[in-house]
PDB file of N, CA and C in Angstrom:
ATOM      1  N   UNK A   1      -9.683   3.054   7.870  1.00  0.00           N
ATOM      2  CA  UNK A   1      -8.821   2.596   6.796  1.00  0.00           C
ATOM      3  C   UNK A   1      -9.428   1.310   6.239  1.00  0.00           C
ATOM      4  N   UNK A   2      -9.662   1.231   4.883  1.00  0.00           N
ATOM      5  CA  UNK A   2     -10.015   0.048   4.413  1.00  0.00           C
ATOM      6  C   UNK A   2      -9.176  -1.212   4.324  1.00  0.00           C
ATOM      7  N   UNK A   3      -9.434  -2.245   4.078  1.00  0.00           N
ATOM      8  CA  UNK A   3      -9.071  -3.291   4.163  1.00  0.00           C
ATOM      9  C   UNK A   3      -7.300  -3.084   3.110  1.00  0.00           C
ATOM     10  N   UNK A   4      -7.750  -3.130   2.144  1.00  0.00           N
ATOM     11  CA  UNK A   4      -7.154  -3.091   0.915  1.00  0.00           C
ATOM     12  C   UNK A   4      -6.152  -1.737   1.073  1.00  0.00           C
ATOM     13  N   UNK A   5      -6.228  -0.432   1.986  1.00  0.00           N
ATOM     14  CA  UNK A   5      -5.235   0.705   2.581  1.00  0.00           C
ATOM     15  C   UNK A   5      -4.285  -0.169   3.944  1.00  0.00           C
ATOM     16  N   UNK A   6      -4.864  -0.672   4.547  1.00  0.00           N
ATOM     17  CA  UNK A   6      -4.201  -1.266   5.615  1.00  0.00           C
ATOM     18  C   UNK A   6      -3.261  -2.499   4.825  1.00  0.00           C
ATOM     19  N   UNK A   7      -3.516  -3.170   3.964  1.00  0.00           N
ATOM     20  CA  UNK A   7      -2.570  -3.979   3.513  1.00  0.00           C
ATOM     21  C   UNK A   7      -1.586  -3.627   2.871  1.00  0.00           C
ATOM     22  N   UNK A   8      -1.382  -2.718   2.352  1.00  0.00           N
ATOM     23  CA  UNK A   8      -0.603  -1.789   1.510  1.00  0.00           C
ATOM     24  C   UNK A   8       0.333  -0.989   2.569  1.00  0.00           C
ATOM     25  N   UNK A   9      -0.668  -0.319   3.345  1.00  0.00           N
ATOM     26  CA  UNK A   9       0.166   0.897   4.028  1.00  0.00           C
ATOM     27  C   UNK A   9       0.924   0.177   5.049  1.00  0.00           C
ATOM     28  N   UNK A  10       0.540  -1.148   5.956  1.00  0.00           N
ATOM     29  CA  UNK A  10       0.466  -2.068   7.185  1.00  0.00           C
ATOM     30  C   UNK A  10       0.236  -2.969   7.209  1.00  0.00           C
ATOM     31  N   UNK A  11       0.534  -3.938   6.829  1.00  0.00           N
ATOM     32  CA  UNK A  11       0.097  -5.001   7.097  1.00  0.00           C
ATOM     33  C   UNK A  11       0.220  -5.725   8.039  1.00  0.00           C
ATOM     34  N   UNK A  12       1.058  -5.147   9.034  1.00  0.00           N
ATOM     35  CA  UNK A  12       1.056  -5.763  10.360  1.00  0.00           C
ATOM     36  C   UNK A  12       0.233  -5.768  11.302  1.00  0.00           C
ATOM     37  N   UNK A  13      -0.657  -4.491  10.803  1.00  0.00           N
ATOM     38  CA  UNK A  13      -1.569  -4.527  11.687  1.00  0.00           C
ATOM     39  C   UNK A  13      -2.830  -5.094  11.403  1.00  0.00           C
ATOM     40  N   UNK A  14      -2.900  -5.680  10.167  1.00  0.00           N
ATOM     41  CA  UNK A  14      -4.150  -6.786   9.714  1.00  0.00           C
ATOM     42  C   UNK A  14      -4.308  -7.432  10.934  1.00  0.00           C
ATOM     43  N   UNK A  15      -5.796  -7.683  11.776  1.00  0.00           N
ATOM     44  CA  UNK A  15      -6.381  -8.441  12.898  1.00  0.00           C
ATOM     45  C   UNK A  15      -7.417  -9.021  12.623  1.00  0.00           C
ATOM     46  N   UNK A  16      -8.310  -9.887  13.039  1.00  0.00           N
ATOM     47  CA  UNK A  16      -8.651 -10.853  12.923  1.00  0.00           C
ATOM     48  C   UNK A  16     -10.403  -9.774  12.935  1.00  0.00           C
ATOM     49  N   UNK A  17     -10.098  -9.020  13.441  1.00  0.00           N
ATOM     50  CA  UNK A  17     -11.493  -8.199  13.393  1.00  0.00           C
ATOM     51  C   UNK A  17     -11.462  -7.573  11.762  1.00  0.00           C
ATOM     52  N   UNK A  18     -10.585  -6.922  11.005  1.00  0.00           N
ATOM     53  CA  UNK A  18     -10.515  -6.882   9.513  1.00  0.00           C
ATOM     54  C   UNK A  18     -11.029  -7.857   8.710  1.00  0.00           C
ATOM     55  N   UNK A  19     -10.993  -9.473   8.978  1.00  0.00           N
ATOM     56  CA  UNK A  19     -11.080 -10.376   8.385  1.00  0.00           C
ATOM     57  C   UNK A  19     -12.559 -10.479   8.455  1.00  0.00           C
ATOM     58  N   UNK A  20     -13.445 -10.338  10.190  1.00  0.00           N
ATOM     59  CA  UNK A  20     -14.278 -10.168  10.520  1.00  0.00           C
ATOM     60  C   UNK A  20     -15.124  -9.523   9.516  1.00  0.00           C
ATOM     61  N   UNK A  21     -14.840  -8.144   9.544  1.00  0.00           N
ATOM     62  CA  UNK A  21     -15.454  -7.149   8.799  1.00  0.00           C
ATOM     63  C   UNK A  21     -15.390  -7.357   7.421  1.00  0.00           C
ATOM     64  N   UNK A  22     -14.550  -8.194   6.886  1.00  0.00           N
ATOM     65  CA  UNK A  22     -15.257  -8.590   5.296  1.00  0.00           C
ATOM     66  C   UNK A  22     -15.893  -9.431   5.326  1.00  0.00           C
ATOM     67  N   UNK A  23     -15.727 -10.661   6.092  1.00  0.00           N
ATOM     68  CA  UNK A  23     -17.031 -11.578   6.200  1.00  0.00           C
ATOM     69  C   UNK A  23     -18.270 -11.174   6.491  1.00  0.00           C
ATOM     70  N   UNK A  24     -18.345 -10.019   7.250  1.00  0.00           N
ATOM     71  CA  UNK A  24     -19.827  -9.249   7.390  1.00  0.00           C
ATOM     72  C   UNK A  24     -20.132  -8.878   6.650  1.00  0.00           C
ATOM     73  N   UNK A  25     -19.375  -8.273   5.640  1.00  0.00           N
ATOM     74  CA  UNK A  25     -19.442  -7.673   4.120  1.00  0.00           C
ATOM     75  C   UNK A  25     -19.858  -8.636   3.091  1.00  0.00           C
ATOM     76  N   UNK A  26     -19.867  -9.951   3.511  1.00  0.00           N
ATOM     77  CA  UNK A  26     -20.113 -11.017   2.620  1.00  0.00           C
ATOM     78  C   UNK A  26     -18.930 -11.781   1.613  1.00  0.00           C
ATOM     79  N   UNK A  27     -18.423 -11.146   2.109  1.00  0.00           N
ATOM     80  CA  UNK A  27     -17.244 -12.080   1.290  1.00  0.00           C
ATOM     81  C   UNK A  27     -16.593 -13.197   2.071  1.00  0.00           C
ATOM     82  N   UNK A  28     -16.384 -14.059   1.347  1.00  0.00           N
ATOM     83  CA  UNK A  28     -15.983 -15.758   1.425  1.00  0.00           C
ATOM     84  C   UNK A  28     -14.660 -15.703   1.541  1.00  0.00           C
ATOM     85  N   UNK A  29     -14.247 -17.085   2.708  1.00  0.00           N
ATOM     86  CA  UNK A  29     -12.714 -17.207   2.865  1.00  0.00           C
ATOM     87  C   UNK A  29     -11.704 -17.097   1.593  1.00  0.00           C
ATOM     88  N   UNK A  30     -12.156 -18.080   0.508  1.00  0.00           N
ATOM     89  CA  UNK A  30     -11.553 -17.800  -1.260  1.00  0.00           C
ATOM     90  C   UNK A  30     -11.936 -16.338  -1.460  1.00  0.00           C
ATOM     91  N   UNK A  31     -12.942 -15.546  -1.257  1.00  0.00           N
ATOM     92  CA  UNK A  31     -12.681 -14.348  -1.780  1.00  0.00           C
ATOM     93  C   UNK A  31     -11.936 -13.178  -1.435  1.00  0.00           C
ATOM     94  N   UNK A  32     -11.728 -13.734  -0.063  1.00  0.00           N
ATOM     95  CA  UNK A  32     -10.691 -12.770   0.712  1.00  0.00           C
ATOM     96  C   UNK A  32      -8.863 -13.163   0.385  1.00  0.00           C
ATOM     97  N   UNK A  33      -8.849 -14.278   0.295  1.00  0.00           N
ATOM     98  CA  UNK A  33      -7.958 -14.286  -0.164  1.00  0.00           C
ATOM     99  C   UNK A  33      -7.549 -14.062  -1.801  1.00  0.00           C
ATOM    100  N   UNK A  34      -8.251 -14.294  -2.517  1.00  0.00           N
ATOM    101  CA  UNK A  34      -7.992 -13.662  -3.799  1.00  0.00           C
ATOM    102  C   UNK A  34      -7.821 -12.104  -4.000  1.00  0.00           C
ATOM    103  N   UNK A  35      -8.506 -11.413  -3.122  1.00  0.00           N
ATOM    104  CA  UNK A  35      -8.542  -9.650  -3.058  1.00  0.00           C
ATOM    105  C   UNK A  35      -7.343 -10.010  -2.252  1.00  0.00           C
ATOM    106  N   UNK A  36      -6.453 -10.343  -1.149  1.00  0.00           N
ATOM    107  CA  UNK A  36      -5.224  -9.807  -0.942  1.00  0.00           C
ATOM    108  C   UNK A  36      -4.204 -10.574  -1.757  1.00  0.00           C
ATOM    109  N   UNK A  37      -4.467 -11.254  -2.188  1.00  0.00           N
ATOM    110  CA  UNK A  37      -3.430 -11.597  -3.967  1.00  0.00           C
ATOM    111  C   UNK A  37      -2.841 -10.301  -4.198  1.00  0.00           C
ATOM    112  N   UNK A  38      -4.301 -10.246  -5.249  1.00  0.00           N
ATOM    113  CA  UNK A  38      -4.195  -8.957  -6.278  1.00  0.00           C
ATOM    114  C   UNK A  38      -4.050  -7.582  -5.696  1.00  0.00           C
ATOM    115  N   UNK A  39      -4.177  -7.483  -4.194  1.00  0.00           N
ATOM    116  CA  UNK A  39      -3.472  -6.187  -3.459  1.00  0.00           C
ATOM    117  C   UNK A  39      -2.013  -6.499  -3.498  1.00  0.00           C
ATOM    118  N   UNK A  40      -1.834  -7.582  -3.079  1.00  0.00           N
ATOM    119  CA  UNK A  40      -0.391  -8.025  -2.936  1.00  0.00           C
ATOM    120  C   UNK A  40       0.308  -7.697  -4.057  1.00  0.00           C
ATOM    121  N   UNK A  41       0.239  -8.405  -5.186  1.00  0.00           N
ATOM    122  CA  UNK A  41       0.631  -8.223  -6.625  1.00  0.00           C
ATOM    123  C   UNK A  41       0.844  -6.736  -7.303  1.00  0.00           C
ATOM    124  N   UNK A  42      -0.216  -6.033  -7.245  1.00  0.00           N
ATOM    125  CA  UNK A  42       0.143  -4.166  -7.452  1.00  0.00           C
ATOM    126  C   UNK A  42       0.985  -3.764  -6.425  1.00  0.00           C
ATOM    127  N   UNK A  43       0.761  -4.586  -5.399  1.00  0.00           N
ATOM    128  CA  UNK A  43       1.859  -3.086  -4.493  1.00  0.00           C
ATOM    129  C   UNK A  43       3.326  -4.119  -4.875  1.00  0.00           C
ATOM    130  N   UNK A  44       3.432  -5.258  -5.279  1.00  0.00           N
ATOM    131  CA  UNK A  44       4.670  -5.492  -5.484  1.00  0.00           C
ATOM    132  C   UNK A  44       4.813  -5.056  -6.918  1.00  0.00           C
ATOM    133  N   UNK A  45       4.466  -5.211  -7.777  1.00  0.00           N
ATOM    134  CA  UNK A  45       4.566  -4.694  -9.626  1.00  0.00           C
ATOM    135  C   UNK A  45       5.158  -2.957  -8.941  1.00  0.00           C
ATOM    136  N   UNK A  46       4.319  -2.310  -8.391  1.00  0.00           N
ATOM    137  CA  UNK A  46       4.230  -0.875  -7.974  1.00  0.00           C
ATOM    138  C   UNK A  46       5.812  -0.527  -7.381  1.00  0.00           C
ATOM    139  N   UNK A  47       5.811  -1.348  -6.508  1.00  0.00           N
ATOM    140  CA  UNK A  47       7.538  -1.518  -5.688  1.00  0.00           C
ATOM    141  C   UNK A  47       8.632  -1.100  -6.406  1.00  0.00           C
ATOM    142  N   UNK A  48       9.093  -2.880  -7.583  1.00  0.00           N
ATOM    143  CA  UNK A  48       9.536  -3.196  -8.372  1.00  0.00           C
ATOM    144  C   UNK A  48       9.836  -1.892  -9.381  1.00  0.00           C
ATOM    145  N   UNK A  49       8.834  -1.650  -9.413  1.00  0.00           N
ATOM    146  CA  UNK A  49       8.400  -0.359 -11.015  1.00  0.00           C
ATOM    147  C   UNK A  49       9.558   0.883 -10.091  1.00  0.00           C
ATOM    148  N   UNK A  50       8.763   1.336  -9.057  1.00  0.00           N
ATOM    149  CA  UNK A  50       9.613   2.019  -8.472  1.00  0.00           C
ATOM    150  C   UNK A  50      11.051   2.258  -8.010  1.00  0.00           C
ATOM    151  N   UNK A  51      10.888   1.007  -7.868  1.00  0.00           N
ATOM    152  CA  UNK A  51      12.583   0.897  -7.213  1.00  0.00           C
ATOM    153  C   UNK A  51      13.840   0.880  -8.663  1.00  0.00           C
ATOM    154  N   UNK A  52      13.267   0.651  -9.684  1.00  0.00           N
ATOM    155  CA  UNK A  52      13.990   0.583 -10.891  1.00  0.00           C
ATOM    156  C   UNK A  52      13.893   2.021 -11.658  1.00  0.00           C
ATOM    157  N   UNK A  53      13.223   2.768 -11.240  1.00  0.00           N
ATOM    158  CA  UNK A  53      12.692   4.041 -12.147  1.00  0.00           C
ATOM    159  C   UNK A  53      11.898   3.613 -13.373  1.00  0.00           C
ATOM    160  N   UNK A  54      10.966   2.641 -13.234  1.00  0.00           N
ATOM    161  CA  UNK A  54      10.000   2.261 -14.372  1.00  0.00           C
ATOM    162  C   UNK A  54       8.953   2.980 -14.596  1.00  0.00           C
ATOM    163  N   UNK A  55       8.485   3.467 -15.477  1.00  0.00           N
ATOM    164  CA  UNK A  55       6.929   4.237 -16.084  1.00  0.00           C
ATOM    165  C   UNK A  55       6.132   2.837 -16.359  1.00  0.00           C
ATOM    166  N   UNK A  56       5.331   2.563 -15.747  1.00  0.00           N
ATOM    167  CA  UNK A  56       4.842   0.979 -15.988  1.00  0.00           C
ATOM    168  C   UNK A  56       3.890   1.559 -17.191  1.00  0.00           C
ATOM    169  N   UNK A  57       2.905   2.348 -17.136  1.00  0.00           N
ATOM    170  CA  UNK A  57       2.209   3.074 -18.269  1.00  0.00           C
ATOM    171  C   UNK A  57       2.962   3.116 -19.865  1.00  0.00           C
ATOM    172  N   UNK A  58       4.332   3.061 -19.804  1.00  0.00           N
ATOM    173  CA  UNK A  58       5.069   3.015 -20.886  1.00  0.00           C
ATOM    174  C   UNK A  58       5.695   1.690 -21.044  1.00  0.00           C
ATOM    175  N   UNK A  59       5.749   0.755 -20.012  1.00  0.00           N
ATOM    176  CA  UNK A  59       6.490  -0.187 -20.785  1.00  0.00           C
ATOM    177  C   UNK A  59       5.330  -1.514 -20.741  1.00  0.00           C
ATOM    178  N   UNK A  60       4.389  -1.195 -20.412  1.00  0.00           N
ATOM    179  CA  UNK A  60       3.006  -2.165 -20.877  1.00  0.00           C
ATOM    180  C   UNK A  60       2.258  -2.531 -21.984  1.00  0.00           C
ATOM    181  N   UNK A  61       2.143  -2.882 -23.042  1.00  0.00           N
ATOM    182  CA  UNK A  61       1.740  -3.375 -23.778  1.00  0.00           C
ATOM    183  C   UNK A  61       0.377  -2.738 -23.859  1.00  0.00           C
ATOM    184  N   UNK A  62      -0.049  -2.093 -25.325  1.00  0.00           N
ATOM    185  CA  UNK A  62      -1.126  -1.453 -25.196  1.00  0.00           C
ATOM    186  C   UNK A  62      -2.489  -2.550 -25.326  1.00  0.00           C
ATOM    187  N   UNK A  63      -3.414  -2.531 -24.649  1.00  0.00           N
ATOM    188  CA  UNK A  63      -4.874  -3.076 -24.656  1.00  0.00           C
ATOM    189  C   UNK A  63      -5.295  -3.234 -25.706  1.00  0.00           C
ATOM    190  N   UNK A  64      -4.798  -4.637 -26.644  1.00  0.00           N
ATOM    191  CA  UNK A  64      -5.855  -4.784 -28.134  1.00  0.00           C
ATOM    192  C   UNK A  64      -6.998  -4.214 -28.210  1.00  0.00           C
ATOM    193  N   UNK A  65      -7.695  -4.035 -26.953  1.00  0.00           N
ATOM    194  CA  UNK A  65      -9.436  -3.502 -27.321  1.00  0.00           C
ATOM    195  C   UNK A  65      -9.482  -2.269 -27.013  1.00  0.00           C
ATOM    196  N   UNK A  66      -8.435  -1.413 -27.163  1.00  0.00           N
ATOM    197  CA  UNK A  66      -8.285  -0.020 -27.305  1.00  0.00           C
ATOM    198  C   UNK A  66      -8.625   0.102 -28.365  1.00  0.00           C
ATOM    199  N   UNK A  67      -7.903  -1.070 -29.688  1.00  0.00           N
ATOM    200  CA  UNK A  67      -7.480  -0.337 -31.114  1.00  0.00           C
ATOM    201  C   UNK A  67      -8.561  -0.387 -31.799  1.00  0.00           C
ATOM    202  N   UNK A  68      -9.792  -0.589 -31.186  1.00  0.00           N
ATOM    203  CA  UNK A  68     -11.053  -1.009 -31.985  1.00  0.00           C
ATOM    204  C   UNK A  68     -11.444   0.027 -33.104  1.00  0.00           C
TER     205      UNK A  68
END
């Protein structure tokens, strides 16, 4: 299970050997914590969306650099 499945699916079971294994991967204490931000943040937007019956696809604001 990847880093970013285990935080989502478990996060209880995040261990210190996970943390390990992205630092082997090369990523930096700031970069690890910025990737479980933005995991954090979708699975809560995702939650939220859910728990209300939201289509987030519909109530998002379309991408100015679509309309090119």
């Amino acid at each position: 299970m990847t880093y970013a499945e285990r935080l989502t699916r478990a996060p209880w079971e995040i261990r210190r050997g996970d943390l390990d294994d992205l630092r082997a991967a090369g990523l930096a204490d700031e970069q690890m914590s910025d990737a479980a931000q933005v995991i954090a943040y979708f699975n809560y937007i995702n939650r939220i969306a859910d728990g209300l019956g939201v289509d987030l696809e519909d109530s998002m604001p379309p991408d100015p650099r679509d309309a090119g």
